[in-house]
N, C-alpha and C. Protein backbone atom coordinates (compact mmCIF):
# COMPACT_ATOMS: atom_id res chain seq x y z
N UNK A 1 0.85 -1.19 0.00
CA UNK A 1 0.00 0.00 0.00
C UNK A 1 0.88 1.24 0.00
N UNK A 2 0.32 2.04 -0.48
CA UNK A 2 1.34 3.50 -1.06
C UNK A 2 1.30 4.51 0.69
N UNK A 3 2.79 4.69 0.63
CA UNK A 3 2.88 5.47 2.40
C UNK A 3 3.06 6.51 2.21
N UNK A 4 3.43 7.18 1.10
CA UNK A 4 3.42 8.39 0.90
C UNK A 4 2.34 9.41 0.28
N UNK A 5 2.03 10.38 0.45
CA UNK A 5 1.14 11.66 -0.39
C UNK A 5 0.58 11.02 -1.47
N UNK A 6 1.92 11.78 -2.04
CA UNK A 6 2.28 11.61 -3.32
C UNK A 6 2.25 10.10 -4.28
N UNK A 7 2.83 9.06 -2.90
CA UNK A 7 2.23 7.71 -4.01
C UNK A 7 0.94 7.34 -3.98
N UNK A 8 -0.32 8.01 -2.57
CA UNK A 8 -1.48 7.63 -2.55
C UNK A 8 -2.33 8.43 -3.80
N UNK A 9 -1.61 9.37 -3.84
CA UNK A 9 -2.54 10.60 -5.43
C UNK A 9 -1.79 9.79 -6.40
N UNK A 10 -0.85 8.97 -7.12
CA UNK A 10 -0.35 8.12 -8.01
C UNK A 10 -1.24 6.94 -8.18
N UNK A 11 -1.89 6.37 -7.55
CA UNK A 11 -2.49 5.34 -7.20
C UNK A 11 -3.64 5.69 -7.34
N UNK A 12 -4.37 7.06 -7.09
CA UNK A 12 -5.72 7.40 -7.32
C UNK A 12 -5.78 6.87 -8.79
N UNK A 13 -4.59 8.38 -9.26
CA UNK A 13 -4.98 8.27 -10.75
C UNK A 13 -4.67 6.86 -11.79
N UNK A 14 -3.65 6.59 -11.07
CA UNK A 14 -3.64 5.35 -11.94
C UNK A 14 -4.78 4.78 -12.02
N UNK A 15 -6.16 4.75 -11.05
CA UNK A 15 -7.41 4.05 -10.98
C UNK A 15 -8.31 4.22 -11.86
N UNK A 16 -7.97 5.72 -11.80
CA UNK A 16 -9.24 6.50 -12.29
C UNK A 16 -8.56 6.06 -13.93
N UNK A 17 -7.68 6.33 -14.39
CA UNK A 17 -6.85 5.86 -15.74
C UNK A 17 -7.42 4.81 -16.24
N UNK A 18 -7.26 3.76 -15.39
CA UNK A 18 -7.21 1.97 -15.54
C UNK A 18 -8.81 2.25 -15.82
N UNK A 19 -9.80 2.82 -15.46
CA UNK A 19 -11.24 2.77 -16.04
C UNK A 19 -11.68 3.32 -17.56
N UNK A 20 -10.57 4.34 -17.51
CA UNK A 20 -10.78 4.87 -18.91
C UNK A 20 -10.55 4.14 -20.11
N UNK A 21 -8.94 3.52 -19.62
CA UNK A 21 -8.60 2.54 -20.60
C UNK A 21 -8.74 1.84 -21.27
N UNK A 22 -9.55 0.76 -19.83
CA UNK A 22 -10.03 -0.34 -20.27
C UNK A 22 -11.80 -0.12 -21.55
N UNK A 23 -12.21 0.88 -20.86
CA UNK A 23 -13.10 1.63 -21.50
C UNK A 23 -13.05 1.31 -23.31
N UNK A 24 -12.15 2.41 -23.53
CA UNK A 24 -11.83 2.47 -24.48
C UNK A 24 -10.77 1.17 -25.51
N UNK A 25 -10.57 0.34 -24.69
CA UNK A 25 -10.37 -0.93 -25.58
C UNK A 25 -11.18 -1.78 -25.53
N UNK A 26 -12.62 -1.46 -24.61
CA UNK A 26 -13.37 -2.50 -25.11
C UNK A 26 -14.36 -2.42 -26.62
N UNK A 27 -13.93 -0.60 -26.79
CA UNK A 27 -14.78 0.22 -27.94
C UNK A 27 -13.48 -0.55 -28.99
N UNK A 28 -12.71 -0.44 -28.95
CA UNK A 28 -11.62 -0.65 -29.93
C UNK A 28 -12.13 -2.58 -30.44
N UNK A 29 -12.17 -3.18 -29.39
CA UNK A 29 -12.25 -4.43 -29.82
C UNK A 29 -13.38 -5.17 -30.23
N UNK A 30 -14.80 -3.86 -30.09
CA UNK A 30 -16.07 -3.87 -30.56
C UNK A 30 -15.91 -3.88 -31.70
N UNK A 31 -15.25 -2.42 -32.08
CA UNK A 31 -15.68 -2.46 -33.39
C UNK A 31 -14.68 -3.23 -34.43
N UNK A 32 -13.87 -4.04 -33.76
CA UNK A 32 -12.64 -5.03 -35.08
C UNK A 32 -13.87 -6.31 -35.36
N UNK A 33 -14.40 -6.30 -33.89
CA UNK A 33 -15.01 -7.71 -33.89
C UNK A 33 -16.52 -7.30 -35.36
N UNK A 34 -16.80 -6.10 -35.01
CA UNK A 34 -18.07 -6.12 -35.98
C UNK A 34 -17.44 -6.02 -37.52
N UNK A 35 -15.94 -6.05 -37.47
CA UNK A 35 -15.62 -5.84 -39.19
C UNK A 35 -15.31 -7.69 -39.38
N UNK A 36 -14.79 -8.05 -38.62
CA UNK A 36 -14.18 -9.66 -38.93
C UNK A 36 -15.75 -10.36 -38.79
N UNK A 37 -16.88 -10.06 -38.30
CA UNK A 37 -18.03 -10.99 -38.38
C UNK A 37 -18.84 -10.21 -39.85
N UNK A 38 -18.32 -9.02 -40.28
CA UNK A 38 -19.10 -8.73 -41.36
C UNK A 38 -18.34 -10.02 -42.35
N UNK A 39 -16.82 -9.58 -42.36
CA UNK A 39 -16.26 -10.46 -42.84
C UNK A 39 -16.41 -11.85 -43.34
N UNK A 40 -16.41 -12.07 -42.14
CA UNK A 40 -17.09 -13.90 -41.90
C UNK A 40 -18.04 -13.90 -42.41
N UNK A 41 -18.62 -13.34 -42.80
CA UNK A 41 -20.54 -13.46 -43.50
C UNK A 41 -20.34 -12.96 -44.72
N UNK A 42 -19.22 -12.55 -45.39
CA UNK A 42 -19.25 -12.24 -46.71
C UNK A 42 -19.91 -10.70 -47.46
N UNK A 43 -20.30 -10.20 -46.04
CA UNK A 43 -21.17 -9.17 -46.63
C UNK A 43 -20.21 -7.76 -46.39
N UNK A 44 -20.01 -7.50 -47.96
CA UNK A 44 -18.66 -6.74 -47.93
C UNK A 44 -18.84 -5.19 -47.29
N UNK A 45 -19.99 -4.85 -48.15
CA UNK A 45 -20.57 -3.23 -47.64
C UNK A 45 -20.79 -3.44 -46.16
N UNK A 46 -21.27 -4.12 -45.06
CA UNK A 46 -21.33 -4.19 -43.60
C UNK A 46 -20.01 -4.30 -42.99
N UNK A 47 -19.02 -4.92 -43.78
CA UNK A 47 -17.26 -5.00 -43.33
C UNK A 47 -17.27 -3.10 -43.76
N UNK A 48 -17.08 -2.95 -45.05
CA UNK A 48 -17.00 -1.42 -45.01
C UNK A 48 -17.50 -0.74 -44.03
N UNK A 49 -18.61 -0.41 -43.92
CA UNK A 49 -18.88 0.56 -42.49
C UNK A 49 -18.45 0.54 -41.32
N UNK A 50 -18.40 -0.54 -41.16
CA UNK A 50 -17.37 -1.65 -39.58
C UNK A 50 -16.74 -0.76 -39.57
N UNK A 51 -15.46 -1.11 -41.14
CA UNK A 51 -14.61 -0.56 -40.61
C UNK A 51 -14.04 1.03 -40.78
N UNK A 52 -15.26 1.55 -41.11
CA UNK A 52 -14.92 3.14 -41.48
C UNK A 52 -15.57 3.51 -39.68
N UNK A 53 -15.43 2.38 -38.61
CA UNK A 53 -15.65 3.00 -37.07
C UNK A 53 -14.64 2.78 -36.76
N UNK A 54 -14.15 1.17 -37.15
CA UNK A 54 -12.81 0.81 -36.26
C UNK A 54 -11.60 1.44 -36.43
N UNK A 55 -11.73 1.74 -37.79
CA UNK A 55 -10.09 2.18 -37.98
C UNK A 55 -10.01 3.59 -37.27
N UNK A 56 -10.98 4.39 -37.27
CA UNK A 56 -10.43 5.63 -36.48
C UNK A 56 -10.37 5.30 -34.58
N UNK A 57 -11.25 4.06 -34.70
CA UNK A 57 -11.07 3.95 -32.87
C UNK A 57 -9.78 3.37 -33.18
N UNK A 58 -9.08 2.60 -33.96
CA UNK A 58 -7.83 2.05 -33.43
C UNK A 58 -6.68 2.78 -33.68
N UNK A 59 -6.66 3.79 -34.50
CA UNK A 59 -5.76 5.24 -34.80
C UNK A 59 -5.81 6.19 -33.11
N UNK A 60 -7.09 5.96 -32.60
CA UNK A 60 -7.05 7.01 -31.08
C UNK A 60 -6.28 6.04 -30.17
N UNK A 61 -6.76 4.72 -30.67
CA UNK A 61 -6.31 3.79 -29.27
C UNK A 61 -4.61 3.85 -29.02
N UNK A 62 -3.99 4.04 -30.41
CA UNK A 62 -2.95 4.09 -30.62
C UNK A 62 -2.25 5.22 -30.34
N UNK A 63 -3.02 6.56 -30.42
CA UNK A 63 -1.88 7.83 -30.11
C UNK A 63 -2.23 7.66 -28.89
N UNK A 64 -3.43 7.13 -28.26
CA UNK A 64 -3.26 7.16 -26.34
C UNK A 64 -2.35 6.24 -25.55
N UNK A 65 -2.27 5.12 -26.48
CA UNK A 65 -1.03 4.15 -26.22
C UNK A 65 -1.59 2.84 -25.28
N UNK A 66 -3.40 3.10 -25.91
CA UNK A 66 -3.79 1.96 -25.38
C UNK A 66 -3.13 0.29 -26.10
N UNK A 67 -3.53 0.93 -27.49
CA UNK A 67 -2.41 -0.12 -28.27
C UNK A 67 -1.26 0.09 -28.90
N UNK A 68 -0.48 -0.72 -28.89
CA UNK A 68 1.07 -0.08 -29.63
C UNK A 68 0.18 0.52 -31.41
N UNK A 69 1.35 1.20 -31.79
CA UNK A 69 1.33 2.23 -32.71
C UNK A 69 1.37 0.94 -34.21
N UNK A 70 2.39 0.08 -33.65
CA UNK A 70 2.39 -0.79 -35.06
C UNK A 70 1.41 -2.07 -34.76
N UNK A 71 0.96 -2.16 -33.91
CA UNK A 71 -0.14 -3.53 -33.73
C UNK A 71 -1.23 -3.23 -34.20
N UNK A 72 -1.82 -1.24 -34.26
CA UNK A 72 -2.63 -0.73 -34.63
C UNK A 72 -2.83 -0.93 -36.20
N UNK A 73 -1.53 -0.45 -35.95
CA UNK A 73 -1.75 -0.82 -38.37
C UNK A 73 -1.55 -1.52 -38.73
N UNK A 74 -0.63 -2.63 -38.11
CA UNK A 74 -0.66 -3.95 -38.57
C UNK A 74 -2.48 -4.36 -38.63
N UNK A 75 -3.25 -4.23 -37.90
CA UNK A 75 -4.45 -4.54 -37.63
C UNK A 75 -5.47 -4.00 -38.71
N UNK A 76 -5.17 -2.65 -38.71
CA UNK A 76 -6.23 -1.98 -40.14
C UNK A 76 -5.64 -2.52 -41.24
N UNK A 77 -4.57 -2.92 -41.73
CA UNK A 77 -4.10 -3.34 -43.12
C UNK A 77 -4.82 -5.02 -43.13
N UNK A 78 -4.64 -5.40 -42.12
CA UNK A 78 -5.02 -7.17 -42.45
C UNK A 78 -6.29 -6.86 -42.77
N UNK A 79 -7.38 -5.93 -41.74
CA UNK A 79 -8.42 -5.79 -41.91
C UNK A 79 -8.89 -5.37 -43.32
N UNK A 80 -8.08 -4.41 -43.79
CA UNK A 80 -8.66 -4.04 -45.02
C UNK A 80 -8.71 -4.90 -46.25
N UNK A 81 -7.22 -5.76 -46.20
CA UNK A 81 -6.76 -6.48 -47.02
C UNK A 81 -8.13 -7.66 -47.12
N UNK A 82 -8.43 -8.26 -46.34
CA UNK A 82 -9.52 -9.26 -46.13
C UNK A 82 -11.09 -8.44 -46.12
N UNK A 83 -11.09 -7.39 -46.47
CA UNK A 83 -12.40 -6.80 -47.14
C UNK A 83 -11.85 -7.05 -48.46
N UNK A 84 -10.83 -6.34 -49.12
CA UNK A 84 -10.59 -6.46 -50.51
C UNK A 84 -10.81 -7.56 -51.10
N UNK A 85 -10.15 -8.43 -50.54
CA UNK A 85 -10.50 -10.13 -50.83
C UNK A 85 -11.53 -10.70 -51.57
N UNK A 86 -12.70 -9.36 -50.40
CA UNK A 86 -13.96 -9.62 -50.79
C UNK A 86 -14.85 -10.00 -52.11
N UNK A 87 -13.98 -9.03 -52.79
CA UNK A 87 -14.63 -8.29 -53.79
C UNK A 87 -15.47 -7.36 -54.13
N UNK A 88 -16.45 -7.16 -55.27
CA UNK A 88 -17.22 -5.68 -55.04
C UNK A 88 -18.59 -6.41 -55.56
């Protein structure tokens, strides 16, 4: 347990942080999941919209450093690549 001030206000915020976070990667992993099940179903225009949500949640998740910077784009490129796949 934190004995000091200063590590008990470190420990707040780290709390109050750890809610936001998690917050916001569960939005991040909503919306991959709604592009890979459009995916899975073949239905290309429902992968498109997916992912005209996910890719900007996983561009924020990334400058906040919820996810690394290259796991982020590694992630929108597979994603996109496997819409293309699709066809039109």
């Amino acid at each position: 347990m934190a004995n000091t001030k200063s590590a008990k206000k470190a420990a707040r915020q780290i709390a109050r942080r750890t809610v936001i976070n998690k917050a916001r990667r569960t939005r991040v992993r909503s919306a991959v999941r709604k592009v890979e099940e459009a995916i899975s179903a073949g239905d290309r225009a429902a992968a498109v919209a997916a992912m005209a949500e996910a890719e900007p949640a996983l561009v924020r998740a990334a400058r906040t450093g919820i996810v690394h910077r290259n796991a982020a784009q590694r992630k929108v490129s597979r994603l996109v690549h496997r819409i293309a796949k699709l066809g039109k």
